[in-house]
N, C-alpha and C. Protein backbone atom coordinates (compact mmCIF):
# COMPACT_ATOMS: atom_id res chain seq x y z
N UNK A 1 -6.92 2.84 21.31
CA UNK A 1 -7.63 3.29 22.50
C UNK A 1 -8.62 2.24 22.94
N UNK A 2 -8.92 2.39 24.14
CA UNK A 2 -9.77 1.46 24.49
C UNK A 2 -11.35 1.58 24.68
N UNK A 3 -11.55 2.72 24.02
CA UNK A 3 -13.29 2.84 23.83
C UNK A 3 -13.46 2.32 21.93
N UNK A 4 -14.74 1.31 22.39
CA UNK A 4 -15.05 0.68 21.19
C UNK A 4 -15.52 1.75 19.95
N UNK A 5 -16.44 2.27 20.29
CA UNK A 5 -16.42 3.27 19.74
C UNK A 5 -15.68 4.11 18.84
N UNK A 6 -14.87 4.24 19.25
CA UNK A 6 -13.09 4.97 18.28
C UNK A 6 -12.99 3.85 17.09
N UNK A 7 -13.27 2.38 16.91
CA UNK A 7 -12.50 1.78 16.29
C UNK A 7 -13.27 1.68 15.54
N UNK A 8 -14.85 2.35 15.13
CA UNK A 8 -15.67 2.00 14.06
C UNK A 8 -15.00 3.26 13.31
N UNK A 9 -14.63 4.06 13.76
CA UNK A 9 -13.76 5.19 12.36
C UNK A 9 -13.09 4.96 12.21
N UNK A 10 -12.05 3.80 12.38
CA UNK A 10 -11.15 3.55 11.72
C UNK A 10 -11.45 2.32 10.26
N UNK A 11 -10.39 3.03 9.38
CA UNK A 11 -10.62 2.47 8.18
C UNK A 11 -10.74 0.97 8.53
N UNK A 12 -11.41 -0.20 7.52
CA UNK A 12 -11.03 -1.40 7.78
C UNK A 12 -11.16 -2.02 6.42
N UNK A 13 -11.15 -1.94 5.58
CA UNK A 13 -11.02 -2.36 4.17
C UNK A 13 -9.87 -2.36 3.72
N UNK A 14 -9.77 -2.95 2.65
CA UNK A 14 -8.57 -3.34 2.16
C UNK A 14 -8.82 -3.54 0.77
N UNK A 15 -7.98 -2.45 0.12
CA UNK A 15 -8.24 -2.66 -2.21
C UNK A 15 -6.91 -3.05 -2.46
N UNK A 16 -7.01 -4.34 -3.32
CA UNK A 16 -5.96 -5.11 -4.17
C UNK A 16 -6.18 -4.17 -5.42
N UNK A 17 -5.25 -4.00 -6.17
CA UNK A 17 -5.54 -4.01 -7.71
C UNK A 17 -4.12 -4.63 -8.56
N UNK A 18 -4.53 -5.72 -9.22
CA UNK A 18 -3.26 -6.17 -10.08
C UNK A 18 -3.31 -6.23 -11.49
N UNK A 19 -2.62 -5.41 -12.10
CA UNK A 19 -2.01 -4.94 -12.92
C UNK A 19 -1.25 -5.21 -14.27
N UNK A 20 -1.47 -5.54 -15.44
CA UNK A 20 -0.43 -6.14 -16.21
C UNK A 20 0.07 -4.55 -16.78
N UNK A 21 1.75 -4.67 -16.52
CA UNK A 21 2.10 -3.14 -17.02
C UNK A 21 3.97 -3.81 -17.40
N UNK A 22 4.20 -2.52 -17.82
CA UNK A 22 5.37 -2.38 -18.25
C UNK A 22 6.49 -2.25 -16.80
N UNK A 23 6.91 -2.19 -16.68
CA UNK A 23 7.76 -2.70 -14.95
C UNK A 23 8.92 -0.80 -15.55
N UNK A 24 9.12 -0.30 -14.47
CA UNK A 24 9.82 0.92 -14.42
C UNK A 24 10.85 0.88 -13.74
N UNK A 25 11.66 1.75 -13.27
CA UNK A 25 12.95 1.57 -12.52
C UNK A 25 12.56 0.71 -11.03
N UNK A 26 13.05 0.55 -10.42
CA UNK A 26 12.79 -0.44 -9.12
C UNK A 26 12.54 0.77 -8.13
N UNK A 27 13.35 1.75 -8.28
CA UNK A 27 13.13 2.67 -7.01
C UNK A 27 12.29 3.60 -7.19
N UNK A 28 11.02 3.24 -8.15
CA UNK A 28 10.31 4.70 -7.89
C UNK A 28 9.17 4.21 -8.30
N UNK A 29 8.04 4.69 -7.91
CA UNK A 29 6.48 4.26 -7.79
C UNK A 29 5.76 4.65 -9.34
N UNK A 30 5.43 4.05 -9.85
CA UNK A 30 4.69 4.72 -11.45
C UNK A 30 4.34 5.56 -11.26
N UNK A 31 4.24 6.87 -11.71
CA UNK A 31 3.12 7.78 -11.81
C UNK A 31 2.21 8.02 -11.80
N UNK A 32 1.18 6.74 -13.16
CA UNK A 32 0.20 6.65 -12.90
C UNK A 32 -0.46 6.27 -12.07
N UNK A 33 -0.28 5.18 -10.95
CA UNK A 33 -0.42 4.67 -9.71
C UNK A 33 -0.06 5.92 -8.83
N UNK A 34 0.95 7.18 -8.66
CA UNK A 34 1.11 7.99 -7.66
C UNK A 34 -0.32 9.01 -7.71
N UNK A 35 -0.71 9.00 -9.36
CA UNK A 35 -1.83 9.97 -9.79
C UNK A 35 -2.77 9.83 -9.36
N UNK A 36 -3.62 8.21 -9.23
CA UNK A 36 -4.43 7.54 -8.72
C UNK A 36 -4.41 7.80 -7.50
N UNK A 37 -3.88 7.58 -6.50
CA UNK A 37 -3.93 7.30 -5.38
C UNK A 37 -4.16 8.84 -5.01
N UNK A 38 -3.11 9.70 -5.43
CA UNK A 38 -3.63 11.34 -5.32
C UNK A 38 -5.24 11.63 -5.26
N UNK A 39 -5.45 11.12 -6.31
CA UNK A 39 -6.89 11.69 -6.92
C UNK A 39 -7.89 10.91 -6.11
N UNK A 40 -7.59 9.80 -5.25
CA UNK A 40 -8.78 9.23 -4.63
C UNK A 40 -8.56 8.92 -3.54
N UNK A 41 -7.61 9.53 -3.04
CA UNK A 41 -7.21 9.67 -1.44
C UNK A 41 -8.62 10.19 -0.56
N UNK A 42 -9.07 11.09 -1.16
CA UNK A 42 -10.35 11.26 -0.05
C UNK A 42 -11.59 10.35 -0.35
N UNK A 43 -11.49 9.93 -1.34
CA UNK A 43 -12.18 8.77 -1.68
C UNK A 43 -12.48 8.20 -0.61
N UNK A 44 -11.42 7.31 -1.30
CA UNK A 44 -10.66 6.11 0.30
C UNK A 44 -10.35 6.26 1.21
N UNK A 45 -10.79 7.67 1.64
CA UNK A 45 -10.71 7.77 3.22
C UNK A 45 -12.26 7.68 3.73
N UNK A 46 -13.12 8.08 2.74
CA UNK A 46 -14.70 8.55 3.19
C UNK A 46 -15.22 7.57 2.98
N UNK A 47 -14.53 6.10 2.24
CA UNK A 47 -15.49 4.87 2.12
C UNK A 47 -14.39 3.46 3.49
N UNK A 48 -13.54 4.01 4.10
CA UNK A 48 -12.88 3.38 4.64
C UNK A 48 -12.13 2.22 3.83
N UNK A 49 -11.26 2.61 3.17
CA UNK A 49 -9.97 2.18 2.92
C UNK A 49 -8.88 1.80 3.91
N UNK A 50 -8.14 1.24 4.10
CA UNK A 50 -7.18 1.03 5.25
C UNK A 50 -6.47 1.07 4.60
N UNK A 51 -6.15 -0.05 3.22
CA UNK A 51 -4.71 -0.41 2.74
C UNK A 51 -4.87 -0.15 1.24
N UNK A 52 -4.23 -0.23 0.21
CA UNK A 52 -4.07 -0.01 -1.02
C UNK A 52 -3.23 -0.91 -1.50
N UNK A 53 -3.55 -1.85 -2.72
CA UNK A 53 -1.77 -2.46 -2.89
C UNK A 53 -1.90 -2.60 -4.22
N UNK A 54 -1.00 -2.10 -5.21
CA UNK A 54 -0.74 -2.17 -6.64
C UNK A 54 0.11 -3.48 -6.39
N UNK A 55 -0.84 -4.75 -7.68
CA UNK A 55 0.63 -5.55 -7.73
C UNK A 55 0.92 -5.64 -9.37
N UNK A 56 2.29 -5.36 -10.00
CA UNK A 56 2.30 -4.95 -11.08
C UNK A 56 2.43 -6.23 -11.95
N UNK A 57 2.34 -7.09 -12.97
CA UNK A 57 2.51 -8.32 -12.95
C UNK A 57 3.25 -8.17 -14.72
N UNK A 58 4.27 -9.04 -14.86
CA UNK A 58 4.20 -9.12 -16.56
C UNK A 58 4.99 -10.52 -16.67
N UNK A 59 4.26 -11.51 -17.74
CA UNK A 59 5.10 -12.20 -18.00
C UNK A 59 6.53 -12.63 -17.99
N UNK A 60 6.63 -13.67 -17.24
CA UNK A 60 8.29 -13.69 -17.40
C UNK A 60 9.53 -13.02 -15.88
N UNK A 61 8.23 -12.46 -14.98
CA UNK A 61 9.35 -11.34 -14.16
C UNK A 61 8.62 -11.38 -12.71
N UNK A 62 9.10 -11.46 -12.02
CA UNK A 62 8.50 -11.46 -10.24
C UNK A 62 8.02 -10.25 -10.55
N UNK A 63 6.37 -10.17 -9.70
CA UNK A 63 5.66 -9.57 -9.28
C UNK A 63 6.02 -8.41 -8.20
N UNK A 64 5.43 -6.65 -8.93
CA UNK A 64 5.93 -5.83 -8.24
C UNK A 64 4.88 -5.22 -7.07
N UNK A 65 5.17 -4.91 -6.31
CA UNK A 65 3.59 -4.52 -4.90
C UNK A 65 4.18 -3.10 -4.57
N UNK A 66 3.09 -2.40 -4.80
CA UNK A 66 3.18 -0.81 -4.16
C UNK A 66 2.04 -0.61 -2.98
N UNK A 67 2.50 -0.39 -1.95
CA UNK A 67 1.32 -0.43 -1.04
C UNK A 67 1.42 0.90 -0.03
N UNK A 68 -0.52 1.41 0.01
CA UNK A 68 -0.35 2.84 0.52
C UNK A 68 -1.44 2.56 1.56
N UNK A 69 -0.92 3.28 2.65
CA UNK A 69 -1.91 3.22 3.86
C UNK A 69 -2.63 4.44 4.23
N UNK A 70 -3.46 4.42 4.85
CA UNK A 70 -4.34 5.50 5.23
C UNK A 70 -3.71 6.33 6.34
N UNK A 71 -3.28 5.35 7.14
CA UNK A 71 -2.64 6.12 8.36
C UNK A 71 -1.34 7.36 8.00
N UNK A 72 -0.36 7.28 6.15
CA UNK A 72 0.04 8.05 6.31
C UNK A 72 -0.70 8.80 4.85
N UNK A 73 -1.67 9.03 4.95
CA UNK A 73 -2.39 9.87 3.94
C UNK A 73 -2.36 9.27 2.55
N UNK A 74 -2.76 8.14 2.42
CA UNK A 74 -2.15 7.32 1.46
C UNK A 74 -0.71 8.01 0.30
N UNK A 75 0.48 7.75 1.40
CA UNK A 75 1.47 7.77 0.79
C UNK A 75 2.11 6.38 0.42
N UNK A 76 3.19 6.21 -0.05
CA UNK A 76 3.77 4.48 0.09
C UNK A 76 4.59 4.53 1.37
N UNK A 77 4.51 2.88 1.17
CA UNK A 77 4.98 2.68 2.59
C UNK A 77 6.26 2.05 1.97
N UNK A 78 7.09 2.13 2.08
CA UNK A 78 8.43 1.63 1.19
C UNK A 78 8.53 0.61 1.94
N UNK A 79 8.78 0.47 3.38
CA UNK A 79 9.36 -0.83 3.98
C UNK A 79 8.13 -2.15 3.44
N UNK A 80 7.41 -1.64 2.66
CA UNK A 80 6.61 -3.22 2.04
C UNK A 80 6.78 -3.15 0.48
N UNK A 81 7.68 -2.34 -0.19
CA UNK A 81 7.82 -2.25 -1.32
C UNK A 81 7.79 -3.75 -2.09
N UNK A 82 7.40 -3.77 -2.94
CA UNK A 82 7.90 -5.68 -3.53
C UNK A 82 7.56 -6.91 -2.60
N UNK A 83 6.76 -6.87 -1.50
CA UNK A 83 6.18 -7.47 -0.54
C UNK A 83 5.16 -7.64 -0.77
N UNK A 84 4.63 -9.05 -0.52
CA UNK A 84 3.01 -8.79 -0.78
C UNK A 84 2.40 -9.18 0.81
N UNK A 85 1.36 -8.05 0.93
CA UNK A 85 0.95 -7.89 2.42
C UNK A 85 1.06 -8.46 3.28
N UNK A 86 0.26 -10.13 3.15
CA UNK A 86 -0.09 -11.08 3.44
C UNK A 86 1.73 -11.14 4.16
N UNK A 87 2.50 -11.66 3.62
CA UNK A 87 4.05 -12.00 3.77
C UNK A 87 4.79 -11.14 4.62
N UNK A 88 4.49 -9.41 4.31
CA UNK A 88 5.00 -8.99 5.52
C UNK A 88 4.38 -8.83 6.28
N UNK A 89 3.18 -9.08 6.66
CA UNK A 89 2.81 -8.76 8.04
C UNK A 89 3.40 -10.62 8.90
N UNK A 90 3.36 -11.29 8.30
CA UNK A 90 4.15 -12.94 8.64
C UNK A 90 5.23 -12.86 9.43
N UNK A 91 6.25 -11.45 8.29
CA UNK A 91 7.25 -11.33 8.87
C UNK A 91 7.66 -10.10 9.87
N UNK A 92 6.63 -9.71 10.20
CA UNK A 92 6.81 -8.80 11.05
C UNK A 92 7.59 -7.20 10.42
N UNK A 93 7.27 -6.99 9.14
CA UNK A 93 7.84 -6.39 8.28
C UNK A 93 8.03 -4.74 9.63
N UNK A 94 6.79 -4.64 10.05
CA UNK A 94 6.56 -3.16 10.27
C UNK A 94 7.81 -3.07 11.30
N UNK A 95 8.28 -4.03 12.58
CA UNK A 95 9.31 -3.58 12.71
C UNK A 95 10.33 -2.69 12.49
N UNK A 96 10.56 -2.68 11.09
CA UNK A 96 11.36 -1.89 10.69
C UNK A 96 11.27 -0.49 10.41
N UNK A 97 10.12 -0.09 10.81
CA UNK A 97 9.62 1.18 10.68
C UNK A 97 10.58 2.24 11.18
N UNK A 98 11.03 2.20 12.25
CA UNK A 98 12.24 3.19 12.66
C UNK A 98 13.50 3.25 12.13
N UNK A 99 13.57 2.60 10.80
CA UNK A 99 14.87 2.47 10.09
C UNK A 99 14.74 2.79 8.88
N UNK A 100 16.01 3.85 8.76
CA UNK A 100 15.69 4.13 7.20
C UNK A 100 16.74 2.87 6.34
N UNK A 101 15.42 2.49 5.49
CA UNK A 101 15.81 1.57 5.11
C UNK A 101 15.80 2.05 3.13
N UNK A 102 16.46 1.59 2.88
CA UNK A 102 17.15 2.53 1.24
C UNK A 102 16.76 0.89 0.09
């Protein structure tokens, strides 16, 4: 919108957290990371959070990124699954938003 105003409630922060963990199936978000984000969703809405990004790291293995936005109640955003932010927003990742992408 175009009143300035509106855009100081919107979130504008941004939490990294990286991780040394055990790596889980590819298609499904840890738990403990789904638990977290549950439990401090209003958190991170009342201190302005925008973005969230788990990056999971372990010796030996490409780096995993779970990333949750505010805009959908911090759920994941799959089309940045294994992406690290920085890279898809480069690539214009969100594009793909109208596609279910598997």
């Amino acid at each position: 919108s175009g009143d300035p105003s509106s855009d100081e409630d919107e979130p504008r922060h941004i939490l990294s957290l990286a991780l040394q963990a055990e790596f889980t199936e590819e298609a499904r978000v840890p738990k403990p990371i789904l638990n977290f984000v549950a439990d401090s969703a209003s958190k991170m809405k009342s201190v302005g959070i925008r973005r969230i990004t788990f990056l999971l790291f372990k010796k030996g293995h490409a780096p995993k990124y779970f990333t949750f936005r505010a805009h959908s109640n911090y759920a994941e955003d799959p089309i940045y699954r294994h992406l690290e932010p920085a890279l898809a927003f480069q690539l214009e990742i969100n594009r793909l938003a109208n596609f279910d992408i598997q």
